[in-house]
C-alpha atoms as a PDB file:
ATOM      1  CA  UNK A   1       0.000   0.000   0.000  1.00  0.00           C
ATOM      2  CA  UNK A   2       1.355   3.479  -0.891  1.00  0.00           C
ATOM      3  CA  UNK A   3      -0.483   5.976   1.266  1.00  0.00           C
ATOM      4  CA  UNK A   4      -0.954   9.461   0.264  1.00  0.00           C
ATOM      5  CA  UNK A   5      -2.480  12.746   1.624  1.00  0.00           C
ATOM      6  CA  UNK A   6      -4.869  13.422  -0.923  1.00  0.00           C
ATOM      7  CA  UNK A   7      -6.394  11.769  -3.657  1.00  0.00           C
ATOM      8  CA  UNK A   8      -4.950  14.142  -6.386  1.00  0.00           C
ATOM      9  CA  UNK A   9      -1.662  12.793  -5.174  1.00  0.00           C
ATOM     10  CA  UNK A  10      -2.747   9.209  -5.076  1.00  0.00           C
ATOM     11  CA  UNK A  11      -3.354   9.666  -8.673  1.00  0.00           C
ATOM     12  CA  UNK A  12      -0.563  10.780  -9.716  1.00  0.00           C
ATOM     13  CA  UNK A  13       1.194   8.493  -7.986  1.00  0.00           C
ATOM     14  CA  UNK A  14      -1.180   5.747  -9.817  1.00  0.00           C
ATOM     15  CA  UNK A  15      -0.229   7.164 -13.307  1.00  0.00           C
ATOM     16  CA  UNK A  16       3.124   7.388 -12.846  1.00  0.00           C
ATOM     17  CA  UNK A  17       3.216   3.931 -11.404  1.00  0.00           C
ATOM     18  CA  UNK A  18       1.286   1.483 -12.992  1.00  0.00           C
ATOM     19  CA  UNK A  19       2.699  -0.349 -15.921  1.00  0.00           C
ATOM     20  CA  UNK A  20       6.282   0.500 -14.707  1.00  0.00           C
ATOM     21  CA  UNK A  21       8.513  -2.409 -14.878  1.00  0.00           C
ATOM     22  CA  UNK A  22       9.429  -4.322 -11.888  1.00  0.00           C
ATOM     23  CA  UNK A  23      11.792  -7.020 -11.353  1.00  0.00           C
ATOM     24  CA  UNK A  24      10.893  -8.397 -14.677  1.00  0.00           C
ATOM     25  CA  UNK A  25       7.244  -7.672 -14.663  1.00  0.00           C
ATOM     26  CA  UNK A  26       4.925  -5.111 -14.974  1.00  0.00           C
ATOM     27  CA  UNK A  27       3.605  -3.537 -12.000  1.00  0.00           C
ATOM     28  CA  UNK A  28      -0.056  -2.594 -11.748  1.00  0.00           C
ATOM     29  CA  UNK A  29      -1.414   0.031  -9.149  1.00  0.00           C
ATOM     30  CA  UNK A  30      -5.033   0.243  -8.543  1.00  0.00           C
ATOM     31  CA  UNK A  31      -6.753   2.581  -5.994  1.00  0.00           C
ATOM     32  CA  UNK A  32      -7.779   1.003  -2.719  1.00  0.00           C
ATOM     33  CA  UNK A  33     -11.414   0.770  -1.282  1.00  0.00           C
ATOM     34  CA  UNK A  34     -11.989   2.983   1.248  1.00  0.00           C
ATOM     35  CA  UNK A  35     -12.899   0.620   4.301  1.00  0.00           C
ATOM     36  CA  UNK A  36     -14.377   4.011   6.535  1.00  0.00           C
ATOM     37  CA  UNK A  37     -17.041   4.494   3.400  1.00  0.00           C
ATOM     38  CA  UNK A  38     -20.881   4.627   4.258  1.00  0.00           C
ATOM     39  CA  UNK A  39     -23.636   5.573   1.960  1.00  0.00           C
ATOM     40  CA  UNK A  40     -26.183   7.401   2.996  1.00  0.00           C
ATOM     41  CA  UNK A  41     -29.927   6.937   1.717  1.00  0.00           C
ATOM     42  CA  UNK A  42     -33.650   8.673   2.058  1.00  0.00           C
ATOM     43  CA  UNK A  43     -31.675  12.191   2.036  1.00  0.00           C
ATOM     44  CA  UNK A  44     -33.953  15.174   2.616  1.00  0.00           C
ATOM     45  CA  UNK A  45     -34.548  17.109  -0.429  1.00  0.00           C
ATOM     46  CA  UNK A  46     -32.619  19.928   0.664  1.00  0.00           C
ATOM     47  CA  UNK A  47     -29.520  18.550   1.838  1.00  0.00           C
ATOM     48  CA  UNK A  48     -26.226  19.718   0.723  1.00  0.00           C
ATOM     49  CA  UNK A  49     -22.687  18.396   0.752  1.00  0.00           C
ATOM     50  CA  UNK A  50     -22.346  20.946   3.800  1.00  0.00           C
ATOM     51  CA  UNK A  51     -24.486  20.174   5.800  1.00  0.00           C
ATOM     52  CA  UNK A  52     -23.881  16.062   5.374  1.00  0.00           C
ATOM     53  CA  UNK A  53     -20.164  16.158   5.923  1.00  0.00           C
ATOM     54  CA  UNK A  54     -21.550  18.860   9.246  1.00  0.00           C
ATOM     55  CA  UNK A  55     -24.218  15.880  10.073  1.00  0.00           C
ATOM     56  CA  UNK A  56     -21.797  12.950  10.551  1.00  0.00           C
ATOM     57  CA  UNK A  57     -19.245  14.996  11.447  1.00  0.00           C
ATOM     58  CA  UNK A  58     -20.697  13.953  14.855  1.00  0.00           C
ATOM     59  CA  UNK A  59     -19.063  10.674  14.007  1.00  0.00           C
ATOM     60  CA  UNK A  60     -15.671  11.692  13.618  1.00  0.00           C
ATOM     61  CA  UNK A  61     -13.168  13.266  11.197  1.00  0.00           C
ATOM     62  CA  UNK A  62     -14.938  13.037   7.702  1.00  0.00           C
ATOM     63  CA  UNK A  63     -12.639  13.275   4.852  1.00  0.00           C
ATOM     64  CA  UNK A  64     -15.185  13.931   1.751  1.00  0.00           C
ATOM     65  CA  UNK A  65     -19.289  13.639   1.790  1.00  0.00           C
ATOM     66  CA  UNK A  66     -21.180  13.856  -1.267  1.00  0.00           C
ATOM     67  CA  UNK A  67     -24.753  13.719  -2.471  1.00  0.00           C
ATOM     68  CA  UNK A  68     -25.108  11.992  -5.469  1.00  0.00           C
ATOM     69  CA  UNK A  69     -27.233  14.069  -8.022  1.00  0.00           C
ATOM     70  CA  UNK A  70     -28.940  13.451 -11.524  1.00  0.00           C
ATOM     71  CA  UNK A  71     -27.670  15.054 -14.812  1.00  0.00           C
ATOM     72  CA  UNK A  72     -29.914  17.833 -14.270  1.00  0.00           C
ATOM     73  CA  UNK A  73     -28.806  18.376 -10.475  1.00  0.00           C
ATOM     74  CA  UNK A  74     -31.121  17.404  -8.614  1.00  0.00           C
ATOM     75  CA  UNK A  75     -30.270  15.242  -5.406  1.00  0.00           C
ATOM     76  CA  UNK A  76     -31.069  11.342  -5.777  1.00  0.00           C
ATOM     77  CA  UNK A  77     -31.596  10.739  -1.855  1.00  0.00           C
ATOM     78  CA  UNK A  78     -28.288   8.832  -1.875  1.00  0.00           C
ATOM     79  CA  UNK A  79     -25.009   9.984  -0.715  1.00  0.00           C
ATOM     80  CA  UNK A  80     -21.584   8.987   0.850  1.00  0.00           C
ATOM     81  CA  UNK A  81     -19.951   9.525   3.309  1.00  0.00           C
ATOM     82  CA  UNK A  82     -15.755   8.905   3.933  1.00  0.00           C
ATOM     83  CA  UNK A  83     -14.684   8.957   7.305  1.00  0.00           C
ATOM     84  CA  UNK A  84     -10.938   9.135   8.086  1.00  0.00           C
ATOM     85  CA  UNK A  85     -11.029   6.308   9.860  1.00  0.00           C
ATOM     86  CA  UNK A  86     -13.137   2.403  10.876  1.00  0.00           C
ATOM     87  CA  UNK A  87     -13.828   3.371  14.646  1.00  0.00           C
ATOM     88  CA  UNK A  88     -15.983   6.807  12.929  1.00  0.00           C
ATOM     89  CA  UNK A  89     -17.690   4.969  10.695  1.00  0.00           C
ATOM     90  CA  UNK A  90     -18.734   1.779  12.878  1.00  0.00           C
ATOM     91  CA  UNK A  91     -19.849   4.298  15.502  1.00  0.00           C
ATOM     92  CA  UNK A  92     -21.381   6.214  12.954  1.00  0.00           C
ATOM     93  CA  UNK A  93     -23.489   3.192  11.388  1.00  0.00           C
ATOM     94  CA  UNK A  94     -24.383   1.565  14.986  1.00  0.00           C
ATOM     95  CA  UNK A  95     -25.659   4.919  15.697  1.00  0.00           C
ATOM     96  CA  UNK A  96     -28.440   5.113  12.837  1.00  0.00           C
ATOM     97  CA  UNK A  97     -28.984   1.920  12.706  1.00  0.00           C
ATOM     98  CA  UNK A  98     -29.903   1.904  16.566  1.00  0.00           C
ATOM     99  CA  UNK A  99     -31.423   5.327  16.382  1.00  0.00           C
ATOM    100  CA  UNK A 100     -33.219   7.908  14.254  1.00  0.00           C
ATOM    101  CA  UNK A 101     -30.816  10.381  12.604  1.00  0.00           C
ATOM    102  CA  UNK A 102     -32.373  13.144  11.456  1.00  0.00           C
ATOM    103  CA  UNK A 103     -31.043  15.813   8.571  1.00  0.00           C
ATOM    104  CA  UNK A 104     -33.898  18.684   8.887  1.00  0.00           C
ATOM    105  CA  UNK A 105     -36.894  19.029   9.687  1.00  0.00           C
ATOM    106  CA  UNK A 106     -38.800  16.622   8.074  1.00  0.00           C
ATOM    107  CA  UNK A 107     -38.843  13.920  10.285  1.00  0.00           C
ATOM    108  CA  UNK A 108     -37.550  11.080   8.075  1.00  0.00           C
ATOM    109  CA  UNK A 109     -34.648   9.089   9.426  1.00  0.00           C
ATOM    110  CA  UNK A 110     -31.546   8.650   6.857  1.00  0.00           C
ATOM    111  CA  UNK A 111     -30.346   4.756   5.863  1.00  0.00           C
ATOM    112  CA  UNK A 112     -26.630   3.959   6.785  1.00  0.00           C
ATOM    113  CA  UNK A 113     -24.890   1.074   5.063  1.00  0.00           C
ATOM    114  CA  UNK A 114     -21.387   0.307   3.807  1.00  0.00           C
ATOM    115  CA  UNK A 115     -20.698   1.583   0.924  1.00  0.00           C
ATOM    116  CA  UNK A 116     -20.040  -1.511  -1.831  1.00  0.00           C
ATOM    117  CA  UNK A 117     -16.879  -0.825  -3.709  1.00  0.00           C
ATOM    118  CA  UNK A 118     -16.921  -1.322  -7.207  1.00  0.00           C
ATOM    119  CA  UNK A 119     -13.777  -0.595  -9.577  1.00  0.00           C
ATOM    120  CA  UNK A 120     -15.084   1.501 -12.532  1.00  0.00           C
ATOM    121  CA  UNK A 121     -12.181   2.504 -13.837  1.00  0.00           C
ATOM    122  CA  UNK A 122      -9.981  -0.260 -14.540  1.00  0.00           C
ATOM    123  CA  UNK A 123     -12.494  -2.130 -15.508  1.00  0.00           C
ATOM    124  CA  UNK A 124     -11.686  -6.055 -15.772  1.00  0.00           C
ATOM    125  CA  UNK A 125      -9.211  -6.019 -18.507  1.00  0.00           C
ATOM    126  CA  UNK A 126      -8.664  -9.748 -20.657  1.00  0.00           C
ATOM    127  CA  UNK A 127      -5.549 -10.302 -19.188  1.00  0.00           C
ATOM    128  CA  UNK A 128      -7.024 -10.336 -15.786  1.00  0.00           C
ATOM    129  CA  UNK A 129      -9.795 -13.271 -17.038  1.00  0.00           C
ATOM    130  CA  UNK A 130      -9.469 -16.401 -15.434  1.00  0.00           C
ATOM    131  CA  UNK A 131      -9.025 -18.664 -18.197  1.00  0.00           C
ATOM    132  CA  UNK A 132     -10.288 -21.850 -17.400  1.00  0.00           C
ATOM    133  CA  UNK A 133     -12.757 -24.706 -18.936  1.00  0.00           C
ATOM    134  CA  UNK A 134     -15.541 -22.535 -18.337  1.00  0.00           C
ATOM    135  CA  UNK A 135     -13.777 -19.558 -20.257  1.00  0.00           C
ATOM    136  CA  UNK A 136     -13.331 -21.517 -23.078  1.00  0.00           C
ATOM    137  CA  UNK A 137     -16.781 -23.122 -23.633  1.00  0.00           C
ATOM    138  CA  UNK A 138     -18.286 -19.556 -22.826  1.00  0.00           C
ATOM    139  CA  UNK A 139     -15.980 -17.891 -25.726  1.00  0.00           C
ATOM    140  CA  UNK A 140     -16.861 -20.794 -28.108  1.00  0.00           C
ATOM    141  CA  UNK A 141     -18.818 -18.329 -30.328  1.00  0.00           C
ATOM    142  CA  UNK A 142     -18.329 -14.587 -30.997  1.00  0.00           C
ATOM    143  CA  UNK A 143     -20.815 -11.730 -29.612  1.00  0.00           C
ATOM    144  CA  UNK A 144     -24.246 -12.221 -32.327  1.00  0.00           C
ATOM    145  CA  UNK A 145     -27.775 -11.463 -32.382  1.00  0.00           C
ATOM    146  CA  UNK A 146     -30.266 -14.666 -31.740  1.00  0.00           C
ATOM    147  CA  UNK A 147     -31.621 -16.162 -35.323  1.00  0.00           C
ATOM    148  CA  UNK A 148     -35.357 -16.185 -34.888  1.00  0.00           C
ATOM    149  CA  UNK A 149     -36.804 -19.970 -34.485  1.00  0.00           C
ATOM    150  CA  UNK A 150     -33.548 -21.219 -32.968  1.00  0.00           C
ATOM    151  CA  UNK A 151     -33.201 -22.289 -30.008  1.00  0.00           C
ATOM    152  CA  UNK A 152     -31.134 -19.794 -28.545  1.00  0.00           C
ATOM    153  CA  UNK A 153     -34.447 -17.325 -30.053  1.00  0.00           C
ATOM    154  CA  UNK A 154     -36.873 -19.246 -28.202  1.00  0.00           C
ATOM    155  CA  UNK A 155     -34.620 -19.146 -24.575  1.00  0.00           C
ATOM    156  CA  UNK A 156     -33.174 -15.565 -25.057  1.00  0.00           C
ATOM    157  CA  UNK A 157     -36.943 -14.297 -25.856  1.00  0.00           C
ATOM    158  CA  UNK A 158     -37.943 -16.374 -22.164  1.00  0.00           C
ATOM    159  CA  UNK A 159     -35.032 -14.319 -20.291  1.00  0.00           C
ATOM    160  CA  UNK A 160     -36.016 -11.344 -22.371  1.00  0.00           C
ATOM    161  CA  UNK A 161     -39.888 -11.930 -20.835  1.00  0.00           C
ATOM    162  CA  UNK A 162     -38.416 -12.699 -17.448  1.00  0.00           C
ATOM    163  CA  UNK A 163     -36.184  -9.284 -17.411  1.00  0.00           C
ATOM    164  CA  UNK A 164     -39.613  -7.538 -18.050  1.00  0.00           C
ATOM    165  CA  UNK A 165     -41.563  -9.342 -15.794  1.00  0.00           C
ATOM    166  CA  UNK A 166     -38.240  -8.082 -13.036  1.00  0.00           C
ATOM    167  CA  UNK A 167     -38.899  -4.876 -14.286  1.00  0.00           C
ATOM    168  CA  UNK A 168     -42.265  -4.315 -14.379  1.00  0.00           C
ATOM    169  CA  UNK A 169     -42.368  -6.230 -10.775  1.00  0.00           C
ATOM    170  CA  UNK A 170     -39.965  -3.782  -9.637  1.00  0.00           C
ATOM    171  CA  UNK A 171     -41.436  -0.454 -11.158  1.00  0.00           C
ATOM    172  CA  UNK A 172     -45.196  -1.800  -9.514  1.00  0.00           C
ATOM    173  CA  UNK A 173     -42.865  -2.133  -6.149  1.00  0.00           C
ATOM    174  CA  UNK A 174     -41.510   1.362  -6.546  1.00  0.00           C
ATOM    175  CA  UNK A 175     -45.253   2.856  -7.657  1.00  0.00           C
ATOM    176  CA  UNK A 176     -46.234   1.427  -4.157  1.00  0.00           C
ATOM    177  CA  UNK A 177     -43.372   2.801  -2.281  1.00  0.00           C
ATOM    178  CA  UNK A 178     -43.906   5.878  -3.670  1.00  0.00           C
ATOM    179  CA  UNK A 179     -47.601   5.704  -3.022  1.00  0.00           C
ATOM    180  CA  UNK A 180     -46.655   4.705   0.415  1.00  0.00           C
ATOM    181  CA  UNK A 181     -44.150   7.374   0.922  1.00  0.00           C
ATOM    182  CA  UNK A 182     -46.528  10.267  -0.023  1.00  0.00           C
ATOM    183  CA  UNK A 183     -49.233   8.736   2.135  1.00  0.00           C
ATOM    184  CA  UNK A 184     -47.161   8.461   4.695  1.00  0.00           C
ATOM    185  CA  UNK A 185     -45.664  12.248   4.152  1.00  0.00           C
ATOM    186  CA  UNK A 186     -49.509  13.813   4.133  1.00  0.00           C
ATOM    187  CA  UNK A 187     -50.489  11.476   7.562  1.00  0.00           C
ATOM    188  CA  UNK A 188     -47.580  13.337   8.528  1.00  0.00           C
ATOM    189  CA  UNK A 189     -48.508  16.484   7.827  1.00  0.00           C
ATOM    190  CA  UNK A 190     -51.904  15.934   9.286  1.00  0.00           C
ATOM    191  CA  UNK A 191     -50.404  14.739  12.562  1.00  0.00           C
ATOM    192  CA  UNK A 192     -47.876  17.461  12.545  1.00  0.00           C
ATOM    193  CA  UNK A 193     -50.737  19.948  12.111  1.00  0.00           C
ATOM    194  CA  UNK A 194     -52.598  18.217  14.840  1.00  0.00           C
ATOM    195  CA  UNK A 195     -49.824  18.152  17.258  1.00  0.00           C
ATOM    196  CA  UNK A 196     -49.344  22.168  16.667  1.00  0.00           C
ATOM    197  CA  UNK A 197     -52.755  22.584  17.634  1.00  0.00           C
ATOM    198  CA  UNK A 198     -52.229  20.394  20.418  1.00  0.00           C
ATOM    199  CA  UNK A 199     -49.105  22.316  21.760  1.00  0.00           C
ATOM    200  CA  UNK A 200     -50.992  25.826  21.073  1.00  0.00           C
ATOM    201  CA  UNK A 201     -54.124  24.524  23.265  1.00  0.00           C
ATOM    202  CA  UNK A 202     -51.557  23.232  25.928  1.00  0.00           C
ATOM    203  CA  UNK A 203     -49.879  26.800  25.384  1.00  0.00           C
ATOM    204  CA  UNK A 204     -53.445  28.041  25.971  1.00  0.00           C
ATOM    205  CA  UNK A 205     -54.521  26.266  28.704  1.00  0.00           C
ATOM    206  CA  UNK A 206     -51.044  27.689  30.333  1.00  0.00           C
ATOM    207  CA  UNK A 207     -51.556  30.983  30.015  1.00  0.00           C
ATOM    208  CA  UNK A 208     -54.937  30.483  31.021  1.00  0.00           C
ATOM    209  CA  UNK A 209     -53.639  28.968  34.055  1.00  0.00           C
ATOM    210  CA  UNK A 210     -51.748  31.626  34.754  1.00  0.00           C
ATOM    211  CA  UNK A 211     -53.991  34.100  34.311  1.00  0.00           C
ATOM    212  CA  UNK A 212     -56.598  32.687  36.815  1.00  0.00           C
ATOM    213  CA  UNK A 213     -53.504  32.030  39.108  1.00  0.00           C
ATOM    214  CA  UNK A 214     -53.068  35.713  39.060  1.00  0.00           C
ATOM    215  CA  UNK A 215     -56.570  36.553  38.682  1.00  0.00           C
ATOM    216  CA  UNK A 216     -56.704  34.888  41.952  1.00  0.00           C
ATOM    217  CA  UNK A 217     -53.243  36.444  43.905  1.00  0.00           C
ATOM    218  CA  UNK A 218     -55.578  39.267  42.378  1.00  0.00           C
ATOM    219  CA  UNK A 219     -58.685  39.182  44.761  1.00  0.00           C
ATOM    220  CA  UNK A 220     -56.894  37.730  47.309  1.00  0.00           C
ATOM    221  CA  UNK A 221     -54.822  41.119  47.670  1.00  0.00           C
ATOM    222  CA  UNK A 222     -58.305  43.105  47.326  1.00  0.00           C
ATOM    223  CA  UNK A 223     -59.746  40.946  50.228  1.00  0.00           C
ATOM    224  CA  UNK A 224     -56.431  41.550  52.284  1.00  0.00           C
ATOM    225  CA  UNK A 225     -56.644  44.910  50.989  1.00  0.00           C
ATOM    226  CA  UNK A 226     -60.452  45.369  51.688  1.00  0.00           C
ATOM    227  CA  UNK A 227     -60.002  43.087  55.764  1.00  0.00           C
ATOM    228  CA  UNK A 228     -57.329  46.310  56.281  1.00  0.00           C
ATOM    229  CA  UNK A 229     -59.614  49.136  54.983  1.00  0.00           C
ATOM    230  CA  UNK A 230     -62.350  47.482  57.748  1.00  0.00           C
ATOM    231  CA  UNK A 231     -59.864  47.070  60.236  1.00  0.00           C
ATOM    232  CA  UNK A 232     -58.464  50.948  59.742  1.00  0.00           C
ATOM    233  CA  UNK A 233     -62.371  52.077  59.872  1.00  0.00           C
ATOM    234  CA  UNK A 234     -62.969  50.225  62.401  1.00  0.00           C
ATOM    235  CA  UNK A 235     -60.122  51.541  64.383  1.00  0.00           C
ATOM    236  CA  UNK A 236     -61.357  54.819  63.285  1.00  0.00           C
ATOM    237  CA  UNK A 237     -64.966  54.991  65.042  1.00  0.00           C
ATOM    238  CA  UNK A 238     -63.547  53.055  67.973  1.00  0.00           C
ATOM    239  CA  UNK A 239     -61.199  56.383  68.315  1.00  0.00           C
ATOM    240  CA  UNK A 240     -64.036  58.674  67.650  1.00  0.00           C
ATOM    241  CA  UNK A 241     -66.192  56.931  69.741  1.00  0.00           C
ATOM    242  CA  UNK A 242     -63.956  57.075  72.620  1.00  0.00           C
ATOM    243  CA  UNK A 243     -63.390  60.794  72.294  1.00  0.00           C
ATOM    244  CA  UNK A 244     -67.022  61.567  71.865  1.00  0.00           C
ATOM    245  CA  UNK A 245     -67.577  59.559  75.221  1.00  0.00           C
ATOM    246  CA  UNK A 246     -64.793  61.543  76.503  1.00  0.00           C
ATOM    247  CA  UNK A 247     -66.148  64.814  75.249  1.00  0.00           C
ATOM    248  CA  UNK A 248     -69.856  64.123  76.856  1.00  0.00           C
ATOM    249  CA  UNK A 249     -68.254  63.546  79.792  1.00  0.00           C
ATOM    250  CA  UNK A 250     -66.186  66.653  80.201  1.00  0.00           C
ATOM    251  CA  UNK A 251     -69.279  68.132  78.928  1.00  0.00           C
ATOM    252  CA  UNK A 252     -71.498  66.648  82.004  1.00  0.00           C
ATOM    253  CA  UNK A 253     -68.688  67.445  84.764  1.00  0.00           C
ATOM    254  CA  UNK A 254     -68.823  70.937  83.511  1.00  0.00           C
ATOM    255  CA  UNK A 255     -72.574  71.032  84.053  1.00  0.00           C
ATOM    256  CA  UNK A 256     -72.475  69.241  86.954  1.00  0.00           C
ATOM    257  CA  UNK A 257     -70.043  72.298  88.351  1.00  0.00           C
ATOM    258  CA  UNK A 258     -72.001  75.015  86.943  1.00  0.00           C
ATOM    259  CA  UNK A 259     -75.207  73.865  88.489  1.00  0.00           C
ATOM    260  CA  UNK A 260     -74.084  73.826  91.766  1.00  0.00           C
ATOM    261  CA  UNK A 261     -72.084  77.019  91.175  1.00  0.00           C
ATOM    262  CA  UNK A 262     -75.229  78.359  90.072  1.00  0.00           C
ATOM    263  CA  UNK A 263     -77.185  76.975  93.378  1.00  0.00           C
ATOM    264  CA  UNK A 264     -74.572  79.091  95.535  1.00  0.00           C
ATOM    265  CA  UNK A 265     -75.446  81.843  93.687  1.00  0.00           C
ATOM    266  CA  UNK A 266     -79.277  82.040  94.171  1.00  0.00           C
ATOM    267  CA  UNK A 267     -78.898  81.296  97.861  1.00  0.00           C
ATOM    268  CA  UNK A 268     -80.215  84.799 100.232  1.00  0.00           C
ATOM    269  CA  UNK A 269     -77.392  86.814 101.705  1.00  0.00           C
ATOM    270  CA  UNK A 270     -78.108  87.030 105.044  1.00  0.00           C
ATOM    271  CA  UNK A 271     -78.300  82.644 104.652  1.00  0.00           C
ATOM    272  CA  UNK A 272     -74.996  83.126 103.126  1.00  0.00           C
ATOM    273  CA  UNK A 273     -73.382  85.598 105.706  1.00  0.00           C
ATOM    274  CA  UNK A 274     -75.297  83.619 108.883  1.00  0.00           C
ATOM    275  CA  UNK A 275     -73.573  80.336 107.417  1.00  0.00           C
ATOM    276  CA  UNK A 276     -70.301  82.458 107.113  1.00  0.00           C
ATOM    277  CA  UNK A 277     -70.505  84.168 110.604  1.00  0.00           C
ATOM    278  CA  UNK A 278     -71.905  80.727 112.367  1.00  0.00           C
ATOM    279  CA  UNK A 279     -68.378  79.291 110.629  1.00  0.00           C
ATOM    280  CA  UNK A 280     -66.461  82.207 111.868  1.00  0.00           C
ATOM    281  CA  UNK A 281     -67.274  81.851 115.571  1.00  0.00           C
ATOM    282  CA  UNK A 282     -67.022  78.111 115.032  1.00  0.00           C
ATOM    283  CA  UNK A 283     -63.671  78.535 114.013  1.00  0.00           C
ATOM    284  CA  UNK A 284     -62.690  81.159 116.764  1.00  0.00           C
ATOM    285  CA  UNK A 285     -63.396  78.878 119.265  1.00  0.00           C
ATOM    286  CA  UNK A 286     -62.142  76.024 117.897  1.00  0.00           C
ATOM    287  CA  UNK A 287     -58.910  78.264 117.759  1.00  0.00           C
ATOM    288  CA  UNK A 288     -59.287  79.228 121.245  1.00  0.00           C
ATOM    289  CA  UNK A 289     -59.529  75.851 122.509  1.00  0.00           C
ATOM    290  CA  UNK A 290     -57.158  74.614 120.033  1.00  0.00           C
ATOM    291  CA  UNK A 291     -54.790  77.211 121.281  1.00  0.00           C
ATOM    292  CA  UNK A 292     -55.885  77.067 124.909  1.00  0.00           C
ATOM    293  CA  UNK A 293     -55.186  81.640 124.892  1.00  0.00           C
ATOM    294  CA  UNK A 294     -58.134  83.168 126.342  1.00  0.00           C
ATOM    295  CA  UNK A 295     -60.015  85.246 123.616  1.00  0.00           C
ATOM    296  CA  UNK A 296     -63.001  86.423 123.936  1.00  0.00           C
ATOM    297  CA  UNK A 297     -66.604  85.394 122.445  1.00  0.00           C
ATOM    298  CA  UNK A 298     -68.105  87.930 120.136  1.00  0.00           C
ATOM    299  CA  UNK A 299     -71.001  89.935 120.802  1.00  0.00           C
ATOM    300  CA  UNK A 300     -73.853  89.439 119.374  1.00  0.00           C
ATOM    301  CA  UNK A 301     -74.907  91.719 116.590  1.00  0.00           C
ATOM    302  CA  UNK A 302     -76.690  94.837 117.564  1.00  0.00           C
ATOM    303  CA  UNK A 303     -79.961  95.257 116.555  1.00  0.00           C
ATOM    304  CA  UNK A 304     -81.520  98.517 115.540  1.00  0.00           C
ATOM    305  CA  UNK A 305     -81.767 101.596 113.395  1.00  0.00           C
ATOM    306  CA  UNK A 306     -76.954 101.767 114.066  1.00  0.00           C
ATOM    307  CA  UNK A 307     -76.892  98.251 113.726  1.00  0.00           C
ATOM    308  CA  UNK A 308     -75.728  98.562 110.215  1.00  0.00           C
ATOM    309  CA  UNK A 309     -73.693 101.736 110.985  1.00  0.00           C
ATOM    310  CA  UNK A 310     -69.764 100.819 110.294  1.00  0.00           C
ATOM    311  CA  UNK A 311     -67.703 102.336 113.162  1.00  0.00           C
ATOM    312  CA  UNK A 312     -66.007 104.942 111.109  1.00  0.00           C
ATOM    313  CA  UNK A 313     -69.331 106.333 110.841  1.00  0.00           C
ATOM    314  CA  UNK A 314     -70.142 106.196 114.515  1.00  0.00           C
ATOM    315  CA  UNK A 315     -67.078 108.266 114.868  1.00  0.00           C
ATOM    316  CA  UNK A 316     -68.159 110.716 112.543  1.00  0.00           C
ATOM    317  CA  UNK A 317     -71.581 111.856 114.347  1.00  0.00           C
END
């Protein structure tokens, strides 16, 4: 083996190589299969080269990933895949073929398989024809078409009916794979319809949710709010209450003291004086006897037209 970094070296390398003489012989150099090769089938519609080397990338180093298009460019659904080495690519085909792998959006799972090597450009030359019994009675006659009514007619036109029966087989298989792919792609669609529908009604019933959670944190602060209001008014009267209590009773001590105020007022002098005189010579004797100091009694009051008279008057006349 003759390993080189790219392919454009390998073939140069190859042309330069092969046919070369060697030892007495010619030496022939063919390109090696790639062991880390996987093809890829049931690509999305809209994958690139890009984004399948980024997709399996996962895997491990990938040296070259290609989807395989038509001659007018469009993608086949097949590509492959060339890792730079075995562990990459074993991981990367136990992966798929235990799980879903998924390209885009459309939910349809790529194929991973090895990739069968075929040599198409060497070719098998004669040279390289095992020439044995079998080789012989094959080559027995040269390439011809079958002469109608021979026998070879009658068998060719039998594989000829077979080959179409194969083909017509397989192109009534593909019609109902196809069939069964698009019915399966607008079930799909349906379902994925349904399931957004689903996951806006869930989103719905959320916010709904929330909203009556916080409709509900809502009244629950206007109660608290409303028990306080109460509470505060109810604080309020009891305060007004208690000074109005307290303001009819200052009120009724007050009237209480200007009644009898006004009682002492209406009473007759001379009641007033004799109480004031009677409390006088009550208290003059008490003094005297208190004091045990002889004073004496007072006289009576006069009575008569002087009675009245003060004594600077008396002196006067």
């Amino acid at each position: 083996f003759y390993l080189q970094e790219t392919r454009t070296l390998a073939e140069i390398a190859k042309v330069e190589l092969d046919n070369m003489p060697l030892r007495g012989k010619q030496l022939r150099v063919r390109f090696a299969c790639h062991s880390a090769s996987l093809t890829v089938r049931n690509l999305p519609q809209f994958v690139s080269n890009e984004l399948l080397e980024e997709a399996f990338s996962v895997f491990g180093q990938v040296e070259r990933a290609v989807v395989i298009v038509d001659d007018r460019g469009r993608s086949s659904g097949k590509g492959i895949v060339e890792f730079s080495g075995k562990p990459a690519a074993r991981k990367a085909l136990d992966r798929c073929s235990d799980g879903s792998f998924l390209l885009t959006t459309f939910p349809r799972p790529v194929t991973v398989e090895p990739m069968d090597q075929y040599d198409d450009e060497e070719g098998l030359p004669e040279k390289l024809v095992i020439k044995n019994q079998q080789y012989h009675k094959e080559r027995e006659q040269p390439p011809r078409f079958a002469q109608p009514g021979s026998f070879e007619y009658e068998y060719a036109m039998r594989w000829k009916a077979l080959i179409e029966m194969e083909k017509q087989q397989q192109e009534q298989v593909d019609r109902n794979i196809k069939e069964a792919r698009e019915k399966l792609e607008m079930e799909m669609e349906a379902a994925r319809h349904e399931h957004q529908v689903m996951l806006m009604r869930q989103d719905l019933m959320r916010r709904q949710e929330e909203l009556r959670r916080m409709e509900e944190l809502h009244n629950q602060e206007v109660q608290k709010r409303k028990q306080l209001e109460l509470r505060q008014e109810e604080e309020r009267r009891r305060r007004e209450e208690e000074m109005r209590r307290q303001q009819e009773e200052m009120m009724r001590r007050q009237q209480e003291g200007f009644k009898g105020n006004f009682a002492d007022a209406r009473e007759p002098p001379d009641m007033r004086m004799g109480q004031m005189g009677m409390g006088g010579t009550i208290g003059m004797n008490n003094r005297g006897a208190m004091g045990g100091t002889n004073v004496p009694a007072a006289a009576p009051p006069a009575t008569g037209p002087g009675a009245m008279i003060p004594d600077g008057a008396m002196g006067m006349v």
